[in-house]
Protein backbone atom coordinates (compact mmCIF):
# COMPACT_ATOMS: atom_id res chain seq x y z
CA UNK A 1 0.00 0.00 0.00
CA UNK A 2 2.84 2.23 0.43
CA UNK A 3 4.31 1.52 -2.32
CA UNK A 4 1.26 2.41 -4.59
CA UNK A 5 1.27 5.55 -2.49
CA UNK A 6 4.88 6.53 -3.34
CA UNK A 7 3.86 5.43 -7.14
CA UNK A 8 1.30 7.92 -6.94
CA UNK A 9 2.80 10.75 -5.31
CA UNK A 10 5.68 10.26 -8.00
CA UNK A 11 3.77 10.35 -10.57
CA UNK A 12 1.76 13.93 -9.74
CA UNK A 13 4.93 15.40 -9.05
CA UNK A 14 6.30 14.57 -12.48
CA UNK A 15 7.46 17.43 -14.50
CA UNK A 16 5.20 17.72 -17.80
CA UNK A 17 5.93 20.64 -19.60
CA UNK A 18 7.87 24.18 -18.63
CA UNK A 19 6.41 27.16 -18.72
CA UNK A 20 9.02 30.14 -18.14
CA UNK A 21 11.44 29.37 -15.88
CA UNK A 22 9.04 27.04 -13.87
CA UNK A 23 7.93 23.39 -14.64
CA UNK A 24 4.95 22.42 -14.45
CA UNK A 25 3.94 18.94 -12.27
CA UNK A 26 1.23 16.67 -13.12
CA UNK A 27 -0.73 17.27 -10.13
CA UNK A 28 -0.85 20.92 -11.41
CA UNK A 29 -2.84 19.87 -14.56
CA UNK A 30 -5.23 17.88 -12.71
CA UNK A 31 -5.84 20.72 -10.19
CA UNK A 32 -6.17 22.98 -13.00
CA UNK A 33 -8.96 20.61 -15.32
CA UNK A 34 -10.80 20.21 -12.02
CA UNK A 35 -11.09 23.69 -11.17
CA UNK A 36 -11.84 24.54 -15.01
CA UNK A 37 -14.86 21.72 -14.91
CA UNK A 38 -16.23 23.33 -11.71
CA UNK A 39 -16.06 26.93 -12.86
CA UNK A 40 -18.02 25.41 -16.00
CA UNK A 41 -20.71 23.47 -13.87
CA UNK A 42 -20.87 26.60 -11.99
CA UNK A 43 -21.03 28.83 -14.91
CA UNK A 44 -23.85 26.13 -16.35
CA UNK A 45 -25.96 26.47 -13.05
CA UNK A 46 -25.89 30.24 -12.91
CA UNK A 47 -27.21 30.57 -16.33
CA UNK A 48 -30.29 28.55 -15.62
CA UNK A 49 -30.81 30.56 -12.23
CA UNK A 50 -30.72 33.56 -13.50
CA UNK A 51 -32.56 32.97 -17.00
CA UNK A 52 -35.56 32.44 -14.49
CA UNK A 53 -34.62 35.42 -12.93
CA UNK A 54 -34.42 37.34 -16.28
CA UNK A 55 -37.88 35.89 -16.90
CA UNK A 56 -39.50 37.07 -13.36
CA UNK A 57 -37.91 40.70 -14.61
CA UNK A 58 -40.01 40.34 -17.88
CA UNK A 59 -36.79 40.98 -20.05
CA UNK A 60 -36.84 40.65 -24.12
CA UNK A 61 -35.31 37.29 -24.91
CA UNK A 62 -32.74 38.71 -27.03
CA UNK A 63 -31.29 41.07 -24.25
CA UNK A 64 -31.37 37.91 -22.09
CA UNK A 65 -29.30 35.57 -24.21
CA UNK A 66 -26.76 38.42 -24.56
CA UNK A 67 -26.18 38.90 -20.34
CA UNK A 68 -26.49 34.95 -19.84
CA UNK A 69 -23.57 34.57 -22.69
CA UNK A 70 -21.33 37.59 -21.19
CA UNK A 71 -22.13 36.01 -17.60
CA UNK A 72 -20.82 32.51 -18.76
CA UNK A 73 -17.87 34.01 -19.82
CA UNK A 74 -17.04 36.06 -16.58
CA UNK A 75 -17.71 33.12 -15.02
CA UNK A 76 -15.07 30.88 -17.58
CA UNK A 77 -12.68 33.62 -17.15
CA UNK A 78 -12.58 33.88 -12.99
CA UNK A 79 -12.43 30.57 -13.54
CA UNK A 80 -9.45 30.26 -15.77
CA UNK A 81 -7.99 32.65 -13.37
CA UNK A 82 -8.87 31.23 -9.92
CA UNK A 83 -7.34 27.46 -11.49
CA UNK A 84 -4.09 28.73 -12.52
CA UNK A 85 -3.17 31.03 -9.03
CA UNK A 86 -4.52 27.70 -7.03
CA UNK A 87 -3.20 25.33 -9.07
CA UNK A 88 0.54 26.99 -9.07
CA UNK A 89 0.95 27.42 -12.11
CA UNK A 90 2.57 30.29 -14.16
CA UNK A 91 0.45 32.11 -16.67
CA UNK A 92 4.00 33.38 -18.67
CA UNK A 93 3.08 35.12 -21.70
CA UNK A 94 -0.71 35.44 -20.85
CA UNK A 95 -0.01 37.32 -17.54
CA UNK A 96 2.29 39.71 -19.19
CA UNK A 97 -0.25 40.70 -21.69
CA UNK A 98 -3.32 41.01 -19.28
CA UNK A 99 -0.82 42.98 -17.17
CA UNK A 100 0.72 45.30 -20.14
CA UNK A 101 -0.23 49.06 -19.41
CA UNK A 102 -2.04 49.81 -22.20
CA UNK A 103 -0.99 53.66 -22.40
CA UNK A 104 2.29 53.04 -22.85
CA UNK A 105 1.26 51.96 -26.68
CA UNK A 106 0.59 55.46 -27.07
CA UNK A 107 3.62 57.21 -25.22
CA UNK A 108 6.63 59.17 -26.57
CA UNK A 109 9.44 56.65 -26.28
CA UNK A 110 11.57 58.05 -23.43
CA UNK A 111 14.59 60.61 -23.82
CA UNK A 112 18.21 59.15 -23.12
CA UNK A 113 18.99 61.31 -20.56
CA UNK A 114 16.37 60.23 -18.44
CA UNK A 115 18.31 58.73 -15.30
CA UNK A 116 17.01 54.93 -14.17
CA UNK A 117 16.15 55.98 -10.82
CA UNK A 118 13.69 58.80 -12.18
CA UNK A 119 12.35 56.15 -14.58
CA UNK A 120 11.76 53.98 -11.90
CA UNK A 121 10.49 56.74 -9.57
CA UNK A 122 7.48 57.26 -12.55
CA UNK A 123 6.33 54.25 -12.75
CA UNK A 124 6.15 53.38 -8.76
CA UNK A 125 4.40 56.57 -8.91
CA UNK A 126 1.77 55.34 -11.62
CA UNK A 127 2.04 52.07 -11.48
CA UNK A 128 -1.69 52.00 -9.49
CA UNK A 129 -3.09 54.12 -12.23
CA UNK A 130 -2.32 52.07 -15.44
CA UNK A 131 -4.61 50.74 -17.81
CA UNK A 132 -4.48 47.20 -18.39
CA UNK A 133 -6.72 44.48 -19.49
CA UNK A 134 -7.32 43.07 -16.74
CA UNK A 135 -8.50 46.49 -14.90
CA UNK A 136 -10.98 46.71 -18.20
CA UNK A 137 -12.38 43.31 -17.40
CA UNK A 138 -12.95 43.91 -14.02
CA UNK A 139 -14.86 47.18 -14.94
CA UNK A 140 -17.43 45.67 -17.70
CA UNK A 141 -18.04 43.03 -14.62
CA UNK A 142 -18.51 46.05 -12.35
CA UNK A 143 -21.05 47.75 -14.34
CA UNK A 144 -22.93 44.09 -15.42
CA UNK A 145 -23.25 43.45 -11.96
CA UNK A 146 -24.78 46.96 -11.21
CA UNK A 147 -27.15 46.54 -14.50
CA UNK A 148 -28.63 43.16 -12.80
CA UNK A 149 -28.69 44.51 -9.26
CA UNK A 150 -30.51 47.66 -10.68
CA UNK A 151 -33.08 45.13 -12.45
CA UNK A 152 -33.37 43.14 -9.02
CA UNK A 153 -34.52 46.40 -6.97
CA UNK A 154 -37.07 47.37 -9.89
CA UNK A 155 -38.76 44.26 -9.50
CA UNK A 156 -38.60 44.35 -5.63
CA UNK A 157 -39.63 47.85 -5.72
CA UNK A 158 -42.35 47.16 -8.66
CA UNK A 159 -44.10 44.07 -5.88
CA UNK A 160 -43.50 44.89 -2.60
CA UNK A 161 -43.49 48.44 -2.33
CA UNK A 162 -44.95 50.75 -5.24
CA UNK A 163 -47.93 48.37 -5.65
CA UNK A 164 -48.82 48.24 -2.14
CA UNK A 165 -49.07 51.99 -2.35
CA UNK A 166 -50.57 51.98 -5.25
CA UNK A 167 -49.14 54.47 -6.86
CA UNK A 168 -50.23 55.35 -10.42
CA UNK A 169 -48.09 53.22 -13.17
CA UNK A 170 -46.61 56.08 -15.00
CA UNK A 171 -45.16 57.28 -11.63
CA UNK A 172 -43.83 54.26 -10.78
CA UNK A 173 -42.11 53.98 -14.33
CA UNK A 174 -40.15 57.29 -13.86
CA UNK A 175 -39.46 56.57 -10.42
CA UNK A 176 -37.69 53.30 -11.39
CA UNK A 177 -35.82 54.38 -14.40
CA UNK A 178 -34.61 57.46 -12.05
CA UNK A 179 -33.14 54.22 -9.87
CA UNK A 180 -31.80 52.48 -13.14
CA UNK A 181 -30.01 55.52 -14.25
CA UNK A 182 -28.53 56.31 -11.17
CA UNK A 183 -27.36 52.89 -10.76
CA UNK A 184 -26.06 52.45 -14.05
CA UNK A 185 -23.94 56.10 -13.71
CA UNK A 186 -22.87 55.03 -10.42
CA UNK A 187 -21.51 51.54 -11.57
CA UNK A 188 -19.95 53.25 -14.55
CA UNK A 189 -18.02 56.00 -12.40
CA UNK A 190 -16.93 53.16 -9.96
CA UNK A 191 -16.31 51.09 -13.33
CA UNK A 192 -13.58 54.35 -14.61
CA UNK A 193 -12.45 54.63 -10.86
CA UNK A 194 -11.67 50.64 -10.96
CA UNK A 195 -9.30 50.94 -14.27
CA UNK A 196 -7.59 54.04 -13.22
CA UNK A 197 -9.10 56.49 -15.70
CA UNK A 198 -9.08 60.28 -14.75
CA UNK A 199 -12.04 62.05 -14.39
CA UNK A 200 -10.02 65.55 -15.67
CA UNK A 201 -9.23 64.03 -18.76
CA UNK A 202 -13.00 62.67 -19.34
CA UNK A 203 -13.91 66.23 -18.64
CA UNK A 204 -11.95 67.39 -21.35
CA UNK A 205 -13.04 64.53 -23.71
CA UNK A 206 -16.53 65.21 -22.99
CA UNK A 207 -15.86 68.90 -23.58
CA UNK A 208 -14.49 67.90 -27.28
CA UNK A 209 -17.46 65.38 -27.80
CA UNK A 210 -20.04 68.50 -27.08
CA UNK A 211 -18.93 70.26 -30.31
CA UNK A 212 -19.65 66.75 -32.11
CA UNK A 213 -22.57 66.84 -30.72
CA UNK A 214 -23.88 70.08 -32.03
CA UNK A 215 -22.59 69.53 -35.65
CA UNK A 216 -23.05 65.42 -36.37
CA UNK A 217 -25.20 63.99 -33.07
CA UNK A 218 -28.11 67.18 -33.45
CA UNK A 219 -30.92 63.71 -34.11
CA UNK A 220 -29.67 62.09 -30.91
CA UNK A 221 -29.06 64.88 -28.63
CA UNK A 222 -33.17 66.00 -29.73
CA UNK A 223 -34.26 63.15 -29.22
CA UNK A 224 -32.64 62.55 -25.61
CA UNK A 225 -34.09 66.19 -24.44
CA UNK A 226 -37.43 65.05 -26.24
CA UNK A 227 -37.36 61.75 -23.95
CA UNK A 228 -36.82 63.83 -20.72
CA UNK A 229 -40.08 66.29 -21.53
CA UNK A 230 -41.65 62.96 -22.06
CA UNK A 231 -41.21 61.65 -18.96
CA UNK A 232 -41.00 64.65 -16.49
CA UNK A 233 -44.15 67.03 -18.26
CA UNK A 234 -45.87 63.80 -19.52
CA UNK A 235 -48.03 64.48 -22.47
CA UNK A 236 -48.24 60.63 -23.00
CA UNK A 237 -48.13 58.02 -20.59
CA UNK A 238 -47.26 54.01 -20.34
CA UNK A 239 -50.43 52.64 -21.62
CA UNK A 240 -51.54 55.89 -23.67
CA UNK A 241 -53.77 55.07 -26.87
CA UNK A 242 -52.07 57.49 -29.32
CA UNK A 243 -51.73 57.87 -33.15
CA UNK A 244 -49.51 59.36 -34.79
CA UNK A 245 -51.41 61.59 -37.95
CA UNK A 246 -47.99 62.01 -40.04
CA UNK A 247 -46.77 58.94 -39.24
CA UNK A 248 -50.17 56.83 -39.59
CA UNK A 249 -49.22 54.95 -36.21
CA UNK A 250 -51.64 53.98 -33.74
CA UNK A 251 -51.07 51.76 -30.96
CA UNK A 252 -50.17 51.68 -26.85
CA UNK A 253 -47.55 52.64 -25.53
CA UNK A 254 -45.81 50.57 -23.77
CA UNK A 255 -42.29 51.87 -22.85
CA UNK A 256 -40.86 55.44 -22.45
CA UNK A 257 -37.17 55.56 -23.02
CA UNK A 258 -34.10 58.11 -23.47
CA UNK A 259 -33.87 58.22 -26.99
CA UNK A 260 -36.94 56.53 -28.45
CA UNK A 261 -40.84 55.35 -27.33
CA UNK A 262 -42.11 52.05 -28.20
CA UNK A 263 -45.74 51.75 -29.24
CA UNK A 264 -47.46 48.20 -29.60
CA UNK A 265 -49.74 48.31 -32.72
CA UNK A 266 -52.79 46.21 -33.05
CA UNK A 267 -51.18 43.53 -34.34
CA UNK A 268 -48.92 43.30 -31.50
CA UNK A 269 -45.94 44.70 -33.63
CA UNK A 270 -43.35 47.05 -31.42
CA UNK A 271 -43.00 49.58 -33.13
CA UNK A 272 -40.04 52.15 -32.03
CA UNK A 273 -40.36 55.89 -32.64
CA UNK A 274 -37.54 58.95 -32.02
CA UNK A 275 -38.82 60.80 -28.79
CA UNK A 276 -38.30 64.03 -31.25
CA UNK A 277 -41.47 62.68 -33.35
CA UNK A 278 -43.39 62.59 -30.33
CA UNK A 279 -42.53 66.07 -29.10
CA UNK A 280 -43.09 67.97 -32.60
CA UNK A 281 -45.60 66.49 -34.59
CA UNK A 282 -48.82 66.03 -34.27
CA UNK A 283 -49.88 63.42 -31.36
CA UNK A 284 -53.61 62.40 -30.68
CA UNK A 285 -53.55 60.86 -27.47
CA UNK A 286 -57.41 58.55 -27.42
CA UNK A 287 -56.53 58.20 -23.19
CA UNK A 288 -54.82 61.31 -21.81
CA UNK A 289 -57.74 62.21 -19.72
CA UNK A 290 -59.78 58.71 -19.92
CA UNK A 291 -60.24 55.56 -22.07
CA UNK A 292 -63.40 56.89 -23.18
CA UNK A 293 -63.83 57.10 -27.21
CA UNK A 294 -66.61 58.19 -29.50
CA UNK A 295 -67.97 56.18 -32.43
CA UNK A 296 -69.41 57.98 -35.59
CA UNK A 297 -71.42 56.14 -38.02
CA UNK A 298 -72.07 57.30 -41.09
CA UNK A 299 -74.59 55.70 -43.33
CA UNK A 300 -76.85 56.66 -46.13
CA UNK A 301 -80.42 55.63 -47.06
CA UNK A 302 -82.90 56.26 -50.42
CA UNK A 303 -85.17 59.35 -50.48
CA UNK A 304 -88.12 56.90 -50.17
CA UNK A 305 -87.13 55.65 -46.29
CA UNK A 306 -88.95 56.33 -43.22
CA UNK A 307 -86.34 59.00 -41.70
CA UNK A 308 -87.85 58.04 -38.02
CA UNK A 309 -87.52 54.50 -39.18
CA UNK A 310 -84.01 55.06 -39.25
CA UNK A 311 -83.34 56.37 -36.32
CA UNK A 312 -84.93 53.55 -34.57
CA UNK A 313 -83.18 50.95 -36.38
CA UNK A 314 -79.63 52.59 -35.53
CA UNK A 315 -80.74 53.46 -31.90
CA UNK A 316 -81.53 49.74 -31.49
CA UNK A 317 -78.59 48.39 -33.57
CA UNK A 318 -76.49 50.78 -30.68
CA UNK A 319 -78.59 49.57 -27.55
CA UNK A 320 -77.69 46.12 -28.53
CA UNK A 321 -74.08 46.18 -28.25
CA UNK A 322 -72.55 45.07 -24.92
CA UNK A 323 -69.57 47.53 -25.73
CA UNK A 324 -71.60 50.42 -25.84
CA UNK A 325 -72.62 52.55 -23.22
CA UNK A 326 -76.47 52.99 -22.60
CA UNK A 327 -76.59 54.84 -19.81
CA UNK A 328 -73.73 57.15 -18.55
CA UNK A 329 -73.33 57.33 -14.58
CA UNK A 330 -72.72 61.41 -13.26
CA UNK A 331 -69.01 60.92 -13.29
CA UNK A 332 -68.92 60.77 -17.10
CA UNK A 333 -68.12 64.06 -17.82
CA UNK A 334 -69.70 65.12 -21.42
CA UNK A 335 -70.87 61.10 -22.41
CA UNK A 336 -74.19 60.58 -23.56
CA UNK A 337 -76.32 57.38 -24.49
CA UNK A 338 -76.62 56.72 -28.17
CA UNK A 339 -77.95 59.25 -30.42
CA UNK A 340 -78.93 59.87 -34.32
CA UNK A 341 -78.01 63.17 -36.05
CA UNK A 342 -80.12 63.84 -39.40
CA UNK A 343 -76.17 65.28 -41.14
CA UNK A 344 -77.55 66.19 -44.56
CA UNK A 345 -79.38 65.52 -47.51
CA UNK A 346 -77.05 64.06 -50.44
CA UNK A 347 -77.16 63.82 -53.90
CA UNK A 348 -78.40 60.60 -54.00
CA UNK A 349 -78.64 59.75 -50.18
CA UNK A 350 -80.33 61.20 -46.84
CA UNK A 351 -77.43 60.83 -44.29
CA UNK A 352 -77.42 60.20 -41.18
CA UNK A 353 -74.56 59.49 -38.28
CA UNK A 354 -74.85 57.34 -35.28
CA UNK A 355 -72.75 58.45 -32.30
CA UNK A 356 -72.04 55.99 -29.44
CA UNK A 357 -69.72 55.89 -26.43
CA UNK A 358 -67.68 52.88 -25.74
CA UNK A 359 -65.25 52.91 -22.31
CA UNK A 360 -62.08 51.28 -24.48
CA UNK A 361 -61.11 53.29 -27.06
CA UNK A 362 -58.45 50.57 -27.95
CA UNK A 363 -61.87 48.67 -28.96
CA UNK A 364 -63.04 51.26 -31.02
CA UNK A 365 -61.98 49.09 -34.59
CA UNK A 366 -63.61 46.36 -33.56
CA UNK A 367 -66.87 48.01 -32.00
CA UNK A 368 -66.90 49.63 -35.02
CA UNK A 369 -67.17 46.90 -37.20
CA UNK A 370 -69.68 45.26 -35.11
CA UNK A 371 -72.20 48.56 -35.33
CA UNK A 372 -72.06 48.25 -38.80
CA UNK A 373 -72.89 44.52 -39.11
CA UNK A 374 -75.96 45.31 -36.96
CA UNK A 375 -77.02 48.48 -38.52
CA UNK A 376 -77.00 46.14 -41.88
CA UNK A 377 -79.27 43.61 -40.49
CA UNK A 378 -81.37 45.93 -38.62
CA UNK A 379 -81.99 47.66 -42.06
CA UNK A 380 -82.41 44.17 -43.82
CA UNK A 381 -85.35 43.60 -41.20
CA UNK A 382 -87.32 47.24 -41.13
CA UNK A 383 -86.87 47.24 -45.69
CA UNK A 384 -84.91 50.20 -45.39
CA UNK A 385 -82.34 50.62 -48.72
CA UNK A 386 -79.01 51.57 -49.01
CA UNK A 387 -78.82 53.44 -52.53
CA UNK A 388 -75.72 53.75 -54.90
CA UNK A 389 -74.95 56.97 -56.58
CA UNK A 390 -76.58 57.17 -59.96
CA UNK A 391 -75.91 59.32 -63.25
CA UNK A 392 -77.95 60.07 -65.96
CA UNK A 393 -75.56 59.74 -69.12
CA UNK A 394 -76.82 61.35 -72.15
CA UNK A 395 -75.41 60.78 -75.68
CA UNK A 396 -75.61 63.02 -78.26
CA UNK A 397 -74.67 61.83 -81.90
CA UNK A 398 -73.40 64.65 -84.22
CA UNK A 399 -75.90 65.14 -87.36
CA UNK A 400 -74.92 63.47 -90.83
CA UNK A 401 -73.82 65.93 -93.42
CA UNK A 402 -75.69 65.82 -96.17
């Protein structure tokens, strides 16, 4: 038995390869595949945990597949990392370049008359303050980590606290993108703060990217100010009806953001429009006040039709709709049950225009088409017609010359 022992501890402290100066044992590689297969389990379980937590947050799928894929490969990375330091093993040529101060790529190579001690002094000096690729690594992980904690504490905030005092839903939305955007800055500034970069030179780059702005980025910095008077003065809402005259858009809205709105359709189609479009042109918004819309219904009948006829047979076809309301309660400012207005009398047609109040004005298509199914049968059953235009045509045939 102790001779299989000595076998074994022989054989894992065989020399394999040599990396650098060092050599490299067998039980180094072993330590290193095993900690490699964990950080992949790992990396496996923590994408299924938080895909269900991605789902509870209600995220797009495609955003989700892009954080679960850059979370794997933190996770394979650390890993890689964590396996080599444990296992002993040195990373040579890959921990020189994850190490490299980037800057010095871009610096002046240095005068010969610089002394070695003042050479050395400079870099002791800065060595805390270079730019590597490491300190970039660890400050896209900073600022992923603050993007998921920021969606945690919107969905906290969004069950347990906003809804319990019910506060209205666009308030809550500006409330928690005012979180999100802090959070996001804040992870960002830590982020810079991590890799060493200095907030006076961001000031001046910032400074040279405001003149950009005002010549090439006009579009994007419009439609970032347009997304703030969105959200702060609030001429539409989450959950708005709108349409869009210019544009021939209608749909809800269903997200405010910086630079652009989304509005679902009725087909369910997202459709994204500049903040800018929403601020200049034309907007009718069907809900700004209430959901209440309503319906016109223009029809025509012959010259030979029973005018009070009519106006019982739409009156009915409106009284029979479950959609429509009959009788408005005191708090409907302005509503009224269903009535018939005599418009005019046409060249070929008396016409007349139902008018009916319905409490969904996203319904309004629908309700619409319903009204004039019934108005068609209700006609149908009381004989009155529907004419067509008609023309007298009148040909006249030039005399034969005799």
């Amino acid at each position: 038995m102790n001779e299989f022992v000595q076998q074994l501890r022989t054989l894992f402290e065989r020399s394999v390869i040599t990396l650098g100066d060092e050599p490299v044992q067998v039980y180094q590689i072993v330590l290193l595949i095993g900690i490699l297969a964990a950080s992949v389990v790992l990396g496996g379980f923590l994408r299924r945990w938080f895909r269900s937590l991605f789902n509870r947050f209600r995220m797009p799928e495609n955003l989700t597949n892009r954080l679960l894929a850059f979370l794997f490969l933190i996770v394979l990375i650390f890993g890689i990392v964590l396996a080599f330091r444990i296992a002993g093993i040195s990373t040579g040529f890959l921990g020189n370049l994850f190490n490299y101060p980037l800057t010095e790529m871009f610096e002046p190579p240095a005068k010969p008359d610089e002394t070695e001690a003042g050479t050395e002094e400079s870099i002791v000096g800065e060595g805390d303050k270079k730019l590597t690729l490491a300190r970039l690594f660890y400050g896209f992980v900073i600022v992923f980590g603050m993007y998921i904690l920021s969606k945690y504490i919107q969905w906290v905030l969004r069950r347990q606290v906003l809804q319990g005092f019910q506060i209205a839903r666009h308030t809550q939305f500006i409330l928690l993108r005012f979180l999100h955007f802090t959070l996001i800055i804040t992870g960002v500034l830590i982020s810079l703060s991590t890799i060493g970069v200095s907030f006076t030179s961001l000031a001046i780059i910032f400074g040279g990217l405001s003149i950009g702005i005002g010549f090439g980025l006009q579009n994007i910095a419009s439609n970032l100010i347009a997304g703030f008077i969105l959200i702060f003065e609030r001429p539409i809402k989450i959950g708005d009806l709108v349409e869009i005259m210019e544009a021939n858009i209608f749909g809800r809205v269903s997200s405010i953001n910086l630079r652009s709105t989304v509005i679902v359709s009725l087909d369910e189609k997202e459709l994204v429009v500049p903040n800018s479009q929403l601020v200049t042109e034309a907007v009718h918004n069907l809900t700004h006040a209430n959901n209440l819309f309503r319906l016109r219904i223009a029809v025509g009948v012959s010259y030979a039709s029973d005018v009070e006829l009519v106006k019982t047979a739409l009156i009915e076809a409106a009284h029979a709709h479950p959609q429509v309301i009959k009788e408005p309660d005191p708090t409907m400012e302005n509503v009224t049950a269903p009535f018939v207005r005599f418009v005019s009398f046409g060249e070929s047609s008396l016409d007349f225009e139902l008018l009916a109040w319905i409490p969904d004005s996203f319904q309004r298509f629908d309700v619409a088409s319903d009204l004039h199914f019934m108005v068609w049968e209700k006609f149908k059953e009381y004989g009155i017609k529907i004419p067509f235009p008609q023309r007298d045509i009148h040909h006249f045939y030039p005399k034969a010359d005799k």
